[in-house]
Protein backbone atom coordinates (compact mmCIF):
# COMPACT_ATOMS: atom_id res chain seq x y z
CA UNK A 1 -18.37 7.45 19.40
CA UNK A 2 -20.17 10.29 17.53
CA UNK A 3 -18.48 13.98 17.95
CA UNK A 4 -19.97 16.83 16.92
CA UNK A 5 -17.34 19.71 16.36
CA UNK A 6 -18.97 23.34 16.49
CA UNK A 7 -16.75 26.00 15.03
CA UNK A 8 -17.43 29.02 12.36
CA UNK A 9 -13.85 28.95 11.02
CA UNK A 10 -14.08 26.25 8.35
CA UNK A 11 -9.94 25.73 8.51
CA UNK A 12 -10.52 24.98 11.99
CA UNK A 13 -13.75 23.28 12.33
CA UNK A 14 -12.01 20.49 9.63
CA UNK A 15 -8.56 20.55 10.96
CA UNK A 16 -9.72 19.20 14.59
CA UNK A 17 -12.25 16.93 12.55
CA UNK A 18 -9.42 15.47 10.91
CA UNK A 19 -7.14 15.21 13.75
CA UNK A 20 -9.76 13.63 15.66
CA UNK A 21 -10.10 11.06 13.05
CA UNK A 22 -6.39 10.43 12.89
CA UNK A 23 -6.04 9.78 16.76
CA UNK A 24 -9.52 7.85 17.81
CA UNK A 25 -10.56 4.32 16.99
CA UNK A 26 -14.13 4.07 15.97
CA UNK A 27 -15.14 7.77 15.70
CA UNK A 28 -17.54 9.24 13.27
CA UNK A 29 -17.11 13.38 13.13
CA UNK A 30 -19.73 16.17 12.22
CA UNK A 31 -19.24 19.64 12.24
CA UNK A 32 -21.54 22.60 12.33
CA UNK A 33 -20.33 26.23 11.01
CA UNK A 34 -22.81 27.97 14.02
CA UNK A 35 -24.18 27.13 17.04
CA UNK A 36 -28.05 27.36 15.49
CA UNK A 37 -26.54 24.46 13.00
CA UNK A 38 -25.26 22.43 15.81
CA UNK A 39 -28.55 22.93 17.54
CA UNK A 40 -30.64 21.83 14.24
CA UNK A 41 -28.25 18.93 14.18
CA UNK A 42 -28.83 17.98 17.61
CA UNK A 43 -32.77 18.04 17.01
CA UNK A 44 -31.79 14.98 14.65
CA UNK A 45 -29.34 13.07 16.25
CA UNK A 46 -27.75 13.09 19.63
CA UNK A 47 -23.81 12.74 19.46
CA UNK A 48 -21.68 11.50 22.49
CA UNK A 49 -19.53 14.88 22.33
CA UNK A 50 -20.25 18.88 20.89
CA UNK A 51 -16.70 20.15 21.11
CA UNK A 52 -17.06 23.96 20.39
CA UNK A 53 -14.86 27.13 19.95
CA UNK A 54 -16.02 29.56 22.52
CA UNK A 55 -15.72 32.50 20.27
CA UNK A 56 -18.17 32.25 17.32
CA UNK A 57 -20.46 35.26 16.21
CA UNK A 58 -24.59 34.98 17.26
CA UNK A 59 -24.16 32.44 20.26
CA UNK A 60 -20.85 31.67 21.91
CA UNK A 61 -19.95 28.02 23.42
CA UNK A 62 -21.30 28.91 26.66
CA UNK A 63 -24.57 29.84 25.62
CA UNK A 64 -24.73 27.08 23.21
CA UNK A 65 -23.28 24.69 26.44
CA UNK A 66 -26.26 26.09 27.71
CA UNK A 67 -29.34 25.50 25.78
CA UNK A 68 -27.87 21.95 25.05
CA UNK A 69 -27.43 20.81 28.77
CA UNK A 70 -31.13 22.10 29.43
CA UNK A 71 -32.04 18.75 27.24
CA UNK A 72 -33.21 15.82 28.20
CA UNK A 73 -30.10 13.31 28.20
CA UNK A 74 -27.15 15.46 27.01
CA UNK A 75 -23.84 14.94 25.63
CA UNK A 76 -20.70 15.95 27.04
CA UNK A 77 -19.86 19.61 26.38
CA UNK A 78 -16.26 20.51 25.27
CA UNK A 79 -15.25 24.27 24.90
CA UNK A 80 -12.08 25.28 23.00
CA UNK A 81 -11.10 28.77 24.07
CA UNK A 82 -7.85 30.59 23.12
CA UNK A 83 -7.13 31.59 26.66
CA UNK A 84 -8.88 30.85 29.68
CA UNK A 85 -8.68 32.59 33.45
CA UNK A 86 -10.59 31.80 36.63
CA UNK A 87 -13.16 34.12 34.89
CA UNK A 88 -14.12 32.12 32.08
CA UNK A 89 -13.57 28.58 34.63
CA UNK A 90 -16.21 29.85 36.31
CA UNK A 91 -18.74 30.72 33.73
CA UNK A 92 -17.90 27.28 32.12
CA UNK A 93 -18.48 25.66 35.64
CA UNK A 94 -21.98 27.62 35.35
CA UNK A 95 -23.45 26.98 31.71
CA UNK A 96 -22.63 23.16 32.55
CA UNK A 97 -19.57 22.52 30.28
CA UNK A 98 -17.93 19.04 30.98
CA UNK A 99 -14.54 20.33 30.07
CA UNK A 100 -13.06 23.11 28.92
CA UNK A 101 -9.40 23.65 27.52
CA UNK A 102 -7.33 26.19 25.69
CA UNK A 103 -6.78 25.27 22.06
CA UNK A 104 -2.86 24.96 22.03
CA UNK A 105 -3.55 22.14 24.88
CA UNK A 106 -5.87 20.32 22.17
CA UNK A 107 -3.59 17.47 21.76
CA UNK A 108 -2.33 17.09 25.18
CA UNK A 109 -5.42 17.50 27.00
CA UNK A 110 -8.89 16.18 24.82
CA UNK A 111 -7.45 12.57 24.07
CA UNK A 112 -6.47 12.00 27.55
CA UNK A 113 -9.98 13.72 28.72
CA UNK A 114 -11.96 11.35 26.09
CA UNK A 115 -9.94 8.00 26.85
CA UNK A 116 -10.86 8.80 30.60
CA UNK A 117 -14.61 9.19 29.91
CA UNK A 118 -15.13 7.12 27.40
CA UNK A 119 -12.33 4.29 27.15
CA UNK A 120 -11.79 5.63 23.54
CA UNK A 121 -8.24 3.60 21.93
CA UNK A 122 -6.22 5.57 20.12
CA UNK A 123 -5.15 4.70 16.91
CA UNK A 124 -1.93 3.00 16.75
CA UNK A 125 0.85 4.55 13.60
CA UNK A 126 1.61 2.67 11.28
CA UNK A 127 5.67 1.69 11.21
CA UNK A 128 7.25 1.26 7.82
């Protein structure tokens, strides 16, 4: 499974690469500082997943959901947000996201999302 994780905050953007990483068998991460990057990496190479932070300057995660869903053959659209109301459900309902989640339910929420969709294994720890 290729991810592409979309997020201008480099802390960020590498922390939930990492953690992905940690958690998923057989998962190979990129990241993209902007949605324009994510959309120049997309012209290259389709990935199964762009997981993006809603609030990034220039294009937000909606309008980014967006432009990628208008393409042939997408991938499934994830949107972080920091808080989400029946507001933002709705306009994520509208630009096409797949699934949409506040980030403090990361953990929780995205593995059980991605094991649903696309009978991902998790990675099993390691017991001294």
């Amino acid at each position: 499974m290729r991810i592409l994780v979309v997020d201008d905050k480099f802390d960020s953007r590498w922390g939930i690469a990492d953690w992905l990483v940690a958690f998923l068998e057989a998962v190979t991460v990129e990241s993209a500082a902007s949605a324009a990057e994510a959309l120049q990496l997309l012209e290259r190479r389709t990935p199964d997943v762009v997981l993006a932070t809603h609030a990034m300057p220039e294009m937000e995660a909606l309008e980014l959901a967006q432009s990628i869903k208008s393409r042939p053959a997408p991938p499934v659209v994830i949107v972080l947000t920091e808080r989400s109301d029946a507001g933002f459900d709705a306009a994520c309902e509208a630009a096409g996201v797949d699934f949409w989640l506040e980030k403090h339910q990361l953990q929780g929420r995205l593995l059980a999302f991605l094991k649903e969709r696309f009978a991902v294994e998790f990675i099993q720890p390691r017991v001294a």
